[in-house]
N, C-alpha and C. Protein backbone atom coordinates (compact mmCIF):
# COMPACT_ATOMS: atom_id res chain seq x y z
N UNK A 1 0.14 -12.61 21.23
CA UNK A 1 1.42 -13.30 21.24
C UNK A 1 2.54 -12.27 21.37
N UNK A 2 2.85 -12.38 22.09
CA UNK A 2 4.35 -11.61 22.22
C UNK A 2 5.58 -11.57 21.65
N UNK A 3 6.64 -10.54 21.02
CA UNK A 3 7.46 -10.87 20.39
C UNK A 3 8.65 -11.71 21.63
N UNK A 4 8.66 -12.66 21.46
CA UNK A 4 9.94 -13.29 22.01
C UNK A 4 11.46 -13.02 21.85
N UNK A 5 11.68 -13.00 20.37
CA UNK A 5 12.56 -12.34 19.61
C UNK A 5 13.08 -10.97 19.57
N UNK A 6 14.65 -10.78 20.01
CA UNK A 6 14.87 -9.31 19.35
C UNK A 6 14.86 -9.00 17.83
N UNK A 7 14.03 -8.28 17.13
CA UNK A 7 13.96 -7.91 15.81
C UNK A 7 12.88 -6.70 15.76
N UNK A 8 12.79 -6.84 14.43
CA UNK A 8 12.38 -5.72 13.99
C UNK A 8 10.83 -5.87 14.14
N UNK A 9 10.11 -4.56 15.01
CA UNK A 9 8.89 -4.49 15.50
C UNK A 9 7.96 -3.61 15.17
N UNK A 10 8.80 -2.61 14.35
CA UNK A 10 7.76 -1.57 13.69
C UNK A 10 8.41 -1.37 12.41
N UNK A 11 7.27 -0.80 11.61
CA UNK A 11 7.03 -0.18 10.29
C UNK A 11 7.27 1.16 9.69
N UNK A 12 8.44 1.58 9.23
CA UNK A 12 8.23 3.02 8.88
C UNK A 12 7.21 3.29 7.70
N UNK A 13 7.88 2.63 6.65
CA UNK A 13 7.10 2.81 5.31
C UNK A 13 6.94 2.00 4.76
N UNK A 14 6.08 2.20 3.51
CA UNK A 14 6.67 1.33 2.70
C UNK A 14 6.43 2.13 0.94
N UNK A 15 7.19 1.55 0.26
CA UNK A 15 7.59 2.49 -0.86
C UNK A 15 6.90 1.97 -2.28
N UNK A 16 6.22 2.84 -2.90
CA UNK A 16 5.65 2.33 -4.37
C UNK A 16 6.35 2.81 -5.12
N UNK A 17 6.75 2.16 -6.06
CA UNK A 17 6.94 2.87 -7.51
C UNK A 17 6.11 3.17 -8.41
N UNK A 18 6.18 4.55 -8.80
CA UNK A 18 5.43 4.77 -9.67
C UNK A 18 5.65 5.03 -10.90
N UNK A 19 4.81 5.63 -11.92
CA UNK A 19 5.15 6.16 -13.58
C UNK A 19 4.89 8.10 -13.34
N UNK A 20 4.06 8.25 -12.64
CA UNK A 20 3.77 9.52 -12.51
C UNK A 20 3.61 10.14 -11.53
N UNK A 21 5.04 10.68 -10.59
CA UNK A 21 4.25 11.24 -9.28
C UNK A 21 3.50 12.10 -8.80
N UNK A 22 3.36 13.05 -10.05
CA UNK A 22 1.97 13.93 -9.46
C UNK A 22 1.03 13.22 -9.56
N UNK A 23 0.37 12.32 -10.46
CA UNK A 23 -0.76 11.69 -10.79
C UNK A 23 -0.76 10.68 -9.66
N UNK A 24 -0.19 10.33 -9.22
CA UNK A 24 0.21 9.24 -7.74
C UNK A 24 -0.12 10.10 -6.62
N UNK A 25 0.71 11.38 -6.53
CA UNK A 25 0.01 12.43 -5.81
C UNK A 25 -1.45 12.48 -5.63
N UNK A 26 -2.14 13.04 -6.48
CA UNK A 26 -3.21 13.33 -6.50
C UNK A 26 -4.17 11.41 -6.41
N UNK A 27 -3.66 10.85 -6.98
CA UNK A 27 -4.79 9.44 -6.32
C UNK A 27 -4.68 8.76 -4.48
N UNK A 28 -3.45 8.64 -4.47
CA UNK A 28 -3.32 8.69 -2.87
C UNK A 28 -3.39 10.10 -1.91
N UNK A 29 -3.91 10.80 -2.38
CA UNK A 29 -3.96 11.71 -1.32
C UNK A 29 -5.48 12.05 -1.03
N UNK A 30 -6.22 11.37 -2.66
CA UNK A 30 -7.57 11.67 -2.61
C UNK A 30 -8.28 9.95 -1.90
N UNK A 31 -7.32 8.74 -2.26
CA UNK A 31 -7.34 7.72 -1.54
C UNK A 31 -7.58 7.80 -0.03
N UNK A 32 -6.66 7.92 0.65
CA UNK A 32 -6.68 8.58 2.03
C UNK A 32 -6.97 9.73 2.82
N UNK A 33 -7.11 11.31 2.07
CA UNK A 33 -7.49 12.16 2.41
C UNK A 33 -6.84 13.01 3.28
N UNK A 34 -5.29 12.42 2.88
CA UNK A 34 -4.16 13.08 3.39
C UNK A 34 -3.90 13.57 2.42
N UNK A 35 -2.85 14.56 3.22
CA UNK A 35 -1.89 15.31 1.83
C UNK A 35 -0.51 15.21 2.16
N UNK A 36 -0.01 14.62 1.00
CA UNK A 36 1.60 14.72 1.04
C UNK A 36 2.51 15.80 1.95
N UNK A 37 3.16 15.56 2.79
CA UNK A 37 4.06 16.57 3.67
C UNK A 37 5.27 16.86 2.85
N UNK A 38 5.74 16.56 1.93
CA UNK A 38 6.82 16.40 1.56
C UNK A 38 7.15 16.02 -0.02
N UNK A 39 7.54 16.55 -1.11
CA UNK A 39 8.04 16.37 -2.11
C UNK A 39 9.43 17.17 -2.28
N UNK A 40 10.14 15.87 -2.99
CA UNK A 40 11.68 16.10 -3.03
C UNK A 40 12.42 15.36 -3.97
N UNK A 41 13.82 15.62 -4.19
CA UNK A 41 14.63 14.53 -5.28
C UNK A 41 15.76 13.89 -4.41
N UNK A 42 16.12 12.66 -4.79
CA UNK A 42 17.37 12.45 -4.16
C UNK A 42 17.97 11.80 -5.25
N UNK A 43 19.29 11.86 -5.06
CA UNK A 43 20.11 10.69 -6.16
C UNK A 43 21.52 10.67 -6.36
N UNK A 44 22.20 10.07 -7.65
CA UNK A 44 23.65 9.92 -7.40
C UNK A 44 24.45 8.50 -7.13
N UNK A 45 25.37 8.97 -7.12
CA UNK A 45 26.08 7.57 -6.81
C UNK A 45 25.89 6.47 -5.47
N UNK A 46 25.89 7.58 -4.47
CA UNK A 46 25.88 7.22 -2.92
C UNK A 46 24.46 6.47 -3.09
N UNK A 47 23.36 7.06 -3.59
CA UNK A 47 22.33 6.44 -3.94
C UNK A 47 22.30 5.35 -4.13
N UNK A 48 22.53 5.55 -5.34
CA UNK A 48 22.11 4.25 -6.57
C UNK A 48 23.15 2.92 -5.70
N UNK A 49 24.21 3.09 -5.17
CA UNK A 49 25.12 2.09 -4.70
C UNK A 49 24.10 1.28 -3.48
N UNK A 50 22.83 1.92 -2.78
CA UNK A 50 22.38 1.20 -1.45
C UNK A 50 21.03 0.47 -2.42
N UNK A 51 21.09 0.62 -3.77
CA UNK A 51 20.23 -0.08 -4.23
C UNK A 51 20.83 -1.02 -5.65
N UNK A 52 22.03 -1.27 -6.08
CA UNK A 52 22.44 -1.70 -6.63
C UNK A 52 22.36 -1.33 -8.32
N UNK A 53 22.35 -0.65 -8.09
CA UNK A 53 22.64 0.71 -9.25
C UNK A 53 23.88 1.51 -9.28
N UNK A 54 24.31 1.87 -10.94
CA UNK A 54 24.81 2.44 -11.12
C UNK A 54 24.86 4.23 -10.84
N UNK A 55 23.88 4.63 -10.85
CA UNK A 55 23.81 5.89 -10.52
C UNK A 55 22.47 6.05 -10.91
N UNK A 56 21.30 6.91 -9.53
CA UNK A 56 19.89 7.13 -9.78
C UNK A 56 19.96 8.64 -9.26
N UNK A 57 18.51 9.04 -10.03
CA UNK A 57 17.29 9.89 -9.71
C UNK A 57 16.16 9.98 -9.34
N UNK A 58 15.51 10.12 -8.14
CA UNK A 58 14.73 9.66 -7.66
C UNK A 58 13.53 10.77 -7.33
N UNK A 59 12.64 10.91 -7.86
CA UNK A 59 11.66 12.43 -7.39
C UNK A 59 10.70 11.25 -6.35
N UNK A 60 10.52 12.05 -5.31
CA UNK A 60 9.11 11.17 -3.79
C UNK A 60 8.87 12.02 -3.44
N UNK A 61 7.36 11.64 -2.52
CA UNK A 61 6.67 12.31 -2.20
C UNK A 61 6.47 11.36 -0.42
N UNK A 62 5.90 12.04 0.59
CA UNK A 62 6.05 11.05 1.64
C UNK A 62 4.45 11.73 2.32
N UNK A 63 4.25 10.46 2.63
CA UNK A 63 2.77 10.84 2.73
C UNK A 63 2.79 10.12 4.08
N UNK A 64 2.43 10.70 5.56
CA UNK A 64 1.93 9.72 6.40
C UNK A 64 1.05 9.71 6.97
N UNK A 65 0.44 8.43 7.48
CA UNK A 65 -0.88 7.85 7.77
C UNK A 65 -0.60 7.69 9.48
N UNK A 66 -1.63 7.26 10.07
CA UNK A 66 -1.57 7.26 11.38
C UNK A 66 -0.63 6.33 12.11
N UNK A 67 -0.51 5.41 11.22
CA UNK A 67 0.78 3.99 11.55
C UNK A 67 1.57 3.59 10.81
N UNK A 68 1.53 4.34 9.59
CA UNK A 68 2.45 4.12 8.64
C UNK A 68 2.75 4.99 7.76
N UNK A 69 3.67 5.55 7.17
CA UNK A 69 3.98 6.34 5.95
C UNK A 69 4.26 5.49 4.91
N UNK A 70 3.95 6.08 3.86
CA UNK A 70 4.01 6.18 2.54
C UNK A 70 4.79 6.80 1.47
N UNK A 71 5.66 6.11 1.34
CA UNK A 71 6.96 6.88 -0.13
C UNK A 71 6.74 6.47 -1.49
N UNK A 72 6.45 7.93 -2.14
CA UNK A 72 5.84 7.40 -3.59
C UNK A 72 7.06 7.54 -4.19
N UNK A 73 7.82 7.10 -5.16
CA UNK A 73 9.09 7.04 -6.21
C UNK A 73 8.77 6.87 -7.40
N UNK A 74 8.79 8.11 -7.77
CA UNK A 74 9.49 8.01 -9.49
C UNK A 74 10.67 8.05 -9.76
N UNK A 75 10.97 6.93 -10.39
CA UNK A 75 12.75 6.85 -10.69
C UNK A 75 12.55 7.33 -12.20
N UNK A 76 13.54 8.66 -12.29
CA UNK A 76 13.84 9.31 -13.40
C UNK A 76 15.24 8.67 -14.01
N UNK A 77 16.17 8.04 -13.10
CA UNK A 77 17.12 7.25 -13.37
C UNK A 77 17.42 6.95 -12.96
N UNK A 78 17.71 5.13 -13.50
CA UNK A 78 17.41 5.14 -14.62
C UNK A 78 15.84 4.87 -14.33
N UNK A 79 15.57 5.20 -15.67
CA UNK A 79 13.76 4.83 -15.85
C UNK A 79 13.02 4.06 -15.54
N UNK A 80 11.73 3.97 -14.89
CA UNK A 80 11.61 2.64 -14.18
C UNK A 80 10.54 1.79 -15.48
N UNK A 81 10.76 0.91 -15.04
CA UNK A 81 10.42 -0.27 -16.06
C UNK A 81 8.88 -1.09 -15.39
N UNK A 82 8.13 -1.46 -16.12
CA UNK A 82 6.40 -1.37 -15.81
C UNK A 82 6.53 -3.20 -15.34
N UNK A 83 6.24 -3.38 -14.13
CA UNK A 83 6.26 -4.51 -13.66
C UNK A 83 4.32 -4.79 -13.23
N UNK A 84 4.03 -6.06 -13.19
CA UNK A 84 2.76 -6.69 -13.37
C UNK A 84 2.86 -8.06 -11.98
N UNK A 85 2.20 -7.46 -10.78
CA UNK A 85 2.32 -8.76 -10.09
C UNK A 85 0.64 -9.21 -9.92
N UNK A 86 0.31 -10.71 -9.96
CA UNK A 86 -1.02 -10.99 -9.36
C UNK A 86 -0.75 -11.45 -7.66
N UNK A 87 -1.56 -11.66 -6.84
CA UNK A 87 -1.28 -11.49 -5.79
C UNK A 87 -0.56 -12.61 -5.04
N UNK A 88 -1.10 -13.89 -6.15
CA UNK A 88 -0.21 -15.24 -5.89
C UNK A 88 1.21 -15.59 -6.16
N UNK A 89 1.97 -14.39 -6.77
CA UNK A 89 3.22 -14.74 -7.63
C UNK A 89 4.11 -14.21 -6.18
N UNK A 90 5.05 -14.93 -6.09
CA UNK A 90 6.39 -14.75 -5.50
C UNK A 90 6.81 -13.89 -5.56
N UNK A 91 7.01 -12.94 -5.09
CA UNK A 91 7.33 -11.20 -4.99
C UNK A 91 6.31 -10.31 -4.73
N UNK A 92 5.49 -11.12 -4.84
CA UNK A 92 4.36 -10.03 -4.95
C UNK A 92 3.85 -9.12 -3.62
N UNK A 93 3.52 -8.05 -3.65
CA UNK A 93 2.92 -7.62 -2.40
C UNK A 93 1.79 -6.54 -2.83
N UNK A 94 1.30 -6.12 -1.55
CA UNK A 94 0.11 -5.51 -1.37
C UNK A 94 0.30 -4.62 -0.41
N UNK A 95 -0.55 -3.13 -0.60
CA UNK A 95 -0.75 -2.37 0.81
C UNK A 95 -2.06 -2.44 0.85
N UNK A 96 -2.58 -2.88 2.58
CA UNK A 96 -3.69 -2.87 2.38
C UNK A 96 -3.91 -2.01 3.88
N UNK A 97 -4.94 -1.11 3.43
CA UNK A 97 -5.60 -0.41 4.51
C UNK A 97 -6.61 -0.34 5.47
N UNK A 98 -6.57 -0.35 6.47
CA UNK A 98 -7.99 -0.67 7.23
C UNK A 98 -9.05 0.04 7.33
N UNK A 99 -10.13 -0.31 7.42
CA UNK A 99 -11.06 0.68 7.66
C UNK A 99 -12.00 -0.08 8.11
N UNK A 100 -13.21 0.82 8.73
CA UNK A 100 -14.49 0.94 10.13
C UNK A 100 -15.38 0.23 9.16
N UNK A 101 -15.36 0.56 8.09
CA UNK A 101 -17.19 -0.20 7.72
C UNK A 101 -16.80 -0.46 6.29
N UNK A 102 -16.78 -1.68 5.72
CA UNK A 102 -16.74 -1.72 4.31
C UNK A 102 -17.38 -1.06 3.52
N UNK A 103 -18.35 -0.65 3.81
CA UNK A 103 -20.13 -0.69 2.48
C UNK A 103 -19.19 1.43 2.17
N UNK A 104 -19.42 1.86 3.60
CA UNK A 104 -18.45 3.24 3.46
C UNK A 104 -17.64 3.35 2.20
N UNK A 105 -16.68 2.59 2.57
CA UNK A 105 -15.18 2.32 1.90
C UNK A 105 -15.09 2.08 0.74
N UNK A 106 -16.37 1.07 0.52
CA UNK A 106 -16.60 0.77 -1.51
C UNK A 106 -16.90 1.98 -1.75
N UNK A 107 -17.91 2.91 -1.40
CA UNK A 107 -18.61 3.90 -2.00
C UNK A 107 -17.08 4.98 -1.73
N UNK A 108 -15.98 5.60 -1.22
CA UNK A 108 -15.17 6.17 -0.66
C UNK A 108 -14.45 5.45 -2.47
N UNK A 109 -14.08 4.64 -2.53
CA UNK A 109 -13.37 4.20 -3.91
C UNK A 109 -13.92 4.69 -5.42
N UNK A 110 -15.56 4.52 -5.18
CA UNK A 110 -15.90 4.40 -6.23
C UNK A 110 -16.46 6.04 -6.06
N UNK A 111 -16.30 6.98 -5.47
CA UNK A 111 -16.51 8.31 -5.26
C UNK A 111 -15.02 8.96 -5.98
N UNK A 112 -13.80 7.94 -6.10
CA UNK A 112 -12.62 8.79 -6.48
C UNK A 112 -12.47 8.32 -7.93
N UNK A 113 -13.40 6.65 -8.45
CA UNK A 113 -13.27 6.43 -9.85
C UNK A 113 -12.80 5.01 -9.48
N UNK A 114 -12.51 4.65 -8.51
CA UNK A 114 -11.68 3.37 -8.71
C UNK A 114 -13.18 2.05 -8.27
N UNK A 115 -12.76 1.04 -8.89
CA UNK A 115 -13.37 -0.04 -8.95
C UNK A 115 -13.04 -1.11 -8.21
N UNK A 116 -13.51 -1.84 -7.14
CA UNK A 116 -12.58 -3.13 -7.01
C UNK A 116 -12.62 -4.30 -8.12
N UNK A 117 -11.46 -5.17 -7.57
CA UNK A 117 -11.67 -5.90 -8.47
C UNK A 117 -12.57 -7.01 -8.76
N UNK A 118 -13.09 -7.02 -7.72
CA UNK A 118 -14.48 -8.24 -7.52
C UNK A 118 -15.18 -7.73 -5.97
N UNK A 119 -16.40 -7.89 -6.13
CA UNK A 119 -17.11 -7.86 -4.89
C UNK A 119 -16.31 -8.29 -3.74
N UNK A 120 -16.42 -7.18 -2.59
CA UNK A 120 -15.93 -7.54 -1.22
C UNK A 120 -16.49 -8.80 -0.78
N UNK A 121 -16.06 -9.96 0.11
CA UNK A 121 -16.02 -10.99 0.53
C UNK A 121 -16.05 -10.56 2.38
N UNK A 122 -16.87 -11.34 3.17
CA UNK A 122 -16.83 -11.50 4.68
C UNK A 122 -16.39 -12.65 4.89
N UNK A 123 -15.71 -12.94 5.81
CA UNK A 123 -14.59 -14.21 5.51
C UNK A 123 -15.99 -14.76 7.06
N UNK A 124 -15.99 -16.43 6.24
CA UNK A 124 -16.91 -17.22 6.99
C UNK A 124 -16.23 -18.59 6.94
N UNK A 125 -16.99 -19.28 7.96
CA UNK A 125 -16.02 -20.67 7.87
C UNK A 125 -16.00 -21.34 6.69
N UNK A 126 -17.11 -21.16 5.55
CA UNK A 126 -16.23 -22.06 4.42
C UNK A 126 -15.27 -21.93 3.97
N UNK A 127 -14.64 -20.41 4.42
CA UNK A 127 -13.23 -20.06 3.43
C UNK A 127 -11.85 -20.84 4.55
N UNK A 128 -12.34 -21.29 5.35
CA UNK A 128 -11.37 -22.65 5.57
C UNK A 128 -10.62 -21.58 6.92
N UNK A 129 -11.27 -20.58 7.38
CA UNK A 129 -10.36 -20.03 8.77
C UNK A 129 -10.69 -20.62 9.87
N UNK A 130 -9.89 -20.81 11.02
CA UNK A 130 -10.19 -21.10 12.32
C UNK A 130 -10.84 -19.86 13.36
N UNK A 131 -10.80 -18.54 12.91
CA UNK A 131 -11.32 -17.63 13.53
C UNK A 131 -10.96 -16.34 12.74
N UNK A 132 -11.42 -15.22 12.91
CA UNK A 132 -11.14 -13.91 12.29
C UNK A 132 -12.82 -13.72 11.19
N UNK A 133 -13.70 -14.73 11.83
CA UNK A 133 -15.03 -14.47 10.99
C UNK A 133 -15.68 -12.62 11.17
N UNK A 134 -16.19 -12.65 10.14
CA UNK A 134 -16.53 -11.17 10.04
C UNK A 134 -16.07 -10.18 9.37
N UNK A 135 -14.76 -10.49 9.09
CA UNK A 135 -13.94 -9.99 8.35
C UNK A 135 -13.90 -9.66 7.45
N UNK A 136 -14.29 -8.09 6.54
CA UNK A 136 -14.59 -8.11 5.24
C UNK A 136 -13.43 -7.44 4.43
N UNK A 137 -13.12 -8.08 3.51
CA UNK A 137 -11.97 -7.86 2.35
C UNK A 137 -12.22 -7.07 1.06
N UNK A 138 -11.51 -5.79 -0.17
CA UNK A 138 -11.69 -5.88 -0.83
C UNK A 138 -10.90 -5.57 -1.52
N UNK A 139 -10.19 -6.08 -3.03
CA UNK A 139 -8.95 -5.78 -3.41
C UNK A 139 -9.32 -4.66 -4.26
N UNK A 140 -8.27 -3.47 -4.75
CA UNK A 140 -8.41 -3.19 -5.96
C UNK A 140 -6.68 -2.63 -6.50
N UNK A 141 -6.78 -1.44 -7.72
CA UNK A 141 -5.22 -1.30 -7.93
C UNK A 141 -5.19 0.40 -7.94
N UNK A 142 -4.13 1.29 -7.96
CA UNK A 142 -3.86 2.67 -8.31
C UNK A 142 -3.42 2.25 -9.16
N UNK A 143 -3.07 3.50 -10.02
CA UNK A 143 -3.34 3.79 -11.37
C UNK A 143 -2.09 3.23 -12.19
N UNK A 144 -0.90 2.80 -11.44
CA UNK A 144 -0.09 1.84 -12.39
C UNK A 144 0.00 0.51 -11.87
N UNK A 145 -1.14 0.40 -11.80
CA UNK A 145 -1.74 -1.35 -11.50
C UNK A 145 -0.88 -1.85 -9.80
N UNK A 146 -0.64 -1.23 -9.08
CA UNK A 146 -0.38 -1.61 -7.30
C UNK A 146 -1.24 -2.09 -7.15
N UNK A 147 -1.03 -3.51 -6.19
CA UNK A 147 -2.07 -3.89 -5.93
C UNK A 147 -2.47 -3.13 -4.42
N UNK A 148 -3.46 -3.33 -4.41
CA UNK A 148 -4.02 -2.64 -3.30
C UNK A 148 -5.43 -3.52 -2.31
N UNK A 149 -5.61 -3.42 -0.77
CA UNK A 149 -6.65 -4.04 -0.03
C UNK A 149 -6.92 -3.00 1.01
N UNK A 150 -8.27 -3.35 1.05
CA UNK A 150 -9.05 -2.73 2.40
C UNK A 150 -9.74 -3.92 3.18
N UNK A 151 -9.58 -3.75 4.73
CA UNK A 151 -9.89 -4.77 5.31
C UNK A 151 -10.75 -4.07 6.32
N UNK A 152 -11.87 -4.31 6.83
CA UNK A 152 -12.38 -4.46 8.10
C UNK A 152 -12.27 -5.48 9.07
N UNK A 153 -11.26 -5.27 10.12
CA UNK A 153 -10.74 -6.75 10.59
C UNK A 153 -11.61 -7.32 11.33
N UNK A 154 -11.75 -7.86 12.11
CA UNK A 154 -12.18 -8.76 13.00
C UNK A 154 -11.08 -9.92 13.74
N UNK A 155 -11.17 -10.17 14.95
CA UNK A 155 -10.44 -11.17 15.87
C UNK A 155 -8.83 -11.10 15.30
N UNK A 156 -7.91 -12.16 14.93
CA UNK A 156 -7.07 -11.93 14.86
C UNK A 156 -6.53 -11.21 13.84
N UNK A 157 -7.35 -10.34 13.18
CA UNK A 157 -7.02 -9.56 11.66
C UNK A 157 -6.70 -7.97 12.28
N UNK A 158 -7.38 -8.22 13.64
CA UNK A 158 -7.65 -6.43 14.44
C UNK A 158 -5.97 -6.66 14.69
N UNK A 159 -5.00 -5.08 14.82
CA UNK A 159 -3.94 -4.99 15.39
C UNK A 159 -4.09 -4.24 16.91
N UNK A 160 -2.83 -4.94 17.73
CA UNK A 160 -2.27 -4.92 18.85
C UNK A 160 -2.93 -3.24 19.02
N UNK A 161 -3.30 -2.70 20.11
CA UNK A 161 -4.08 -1.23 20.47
C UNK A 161 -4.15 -0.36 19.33
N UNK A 162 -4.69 -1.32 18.81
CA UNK A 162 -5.39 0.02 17.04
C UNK A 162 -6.64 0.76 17.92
């Protein structure tokens, strides 16, 4: 399908908050097997004003992936405050990453400590799709509960010349 529309067509980043950015460091970098290009602070008034704040501190780290980067944030100020989403709640979001072979990918998680949260699923017609069968899913979280997915796509789950 083609975008018809003038808008917005690509992705720079997208940004987590965290509690600890070295410890965020070190799980996404051993997650993906990249390494951070970049750690830095930003902050201040000019800041805090494009996010509706009084005045912040911000320590990140920028990590990028082949189609997307990654901005980790610890807000030193003000302090960031421990938020809890499940995947059904209104606000909620997810990064989820692709990958070649599920069975890999569990063992790739559970090689760094992490668990999913329930057995991966291959999406088949009882789960009520019109196509994208084959498709295997599996959720889990980093270490201040993000939610997190890995997908092996299939049909319309594959992206435009991945």
């Amino acid at each position: 399908m083609e975008n018809i529309l003038k808008g917005f067509s690509r992705a720079n980043h997208v940004g987590i908050t965290v509690k600890n950015l070295e410890k965020s460091i070190a799980f996404y970098e051993a997650l993906t097997g990249t390494r951070v290009s970049n750690i830095d602070e930003i902050g201040g008034p000019r800041m805090a004003k494009t996010q509706g704040l009084n005045d912040t501190k911000i320590k990140y780290a920028n990590l990028h992936l082949e189609n997307l980067n990654i901005d980790i944030l610890e807000y030193v100020l003000p302090e960031s405050e421990q938020a809890s989403y499940k995947n059904n709640q209104i606000s909620a979001m997810h990064l989820c990453f692709e990958v070649d072979n599920m069975d890999d990918a569990i063992q790739r998680l559970k090689e760094i400590g992490v668990e999913p949260e329930g057995e991966p699923i291959v999406f088949q017609e009882e789960d009520g799709l019109k196509s994208g069968f084959g498709t295997a899913v599996a959720y889990f979280r980093d270490p201040d509960g993000i939610n997190l997915e890995i997908i092996a796509p299939q049909g319309p789950f594959k992206r435009k010349n991945a």
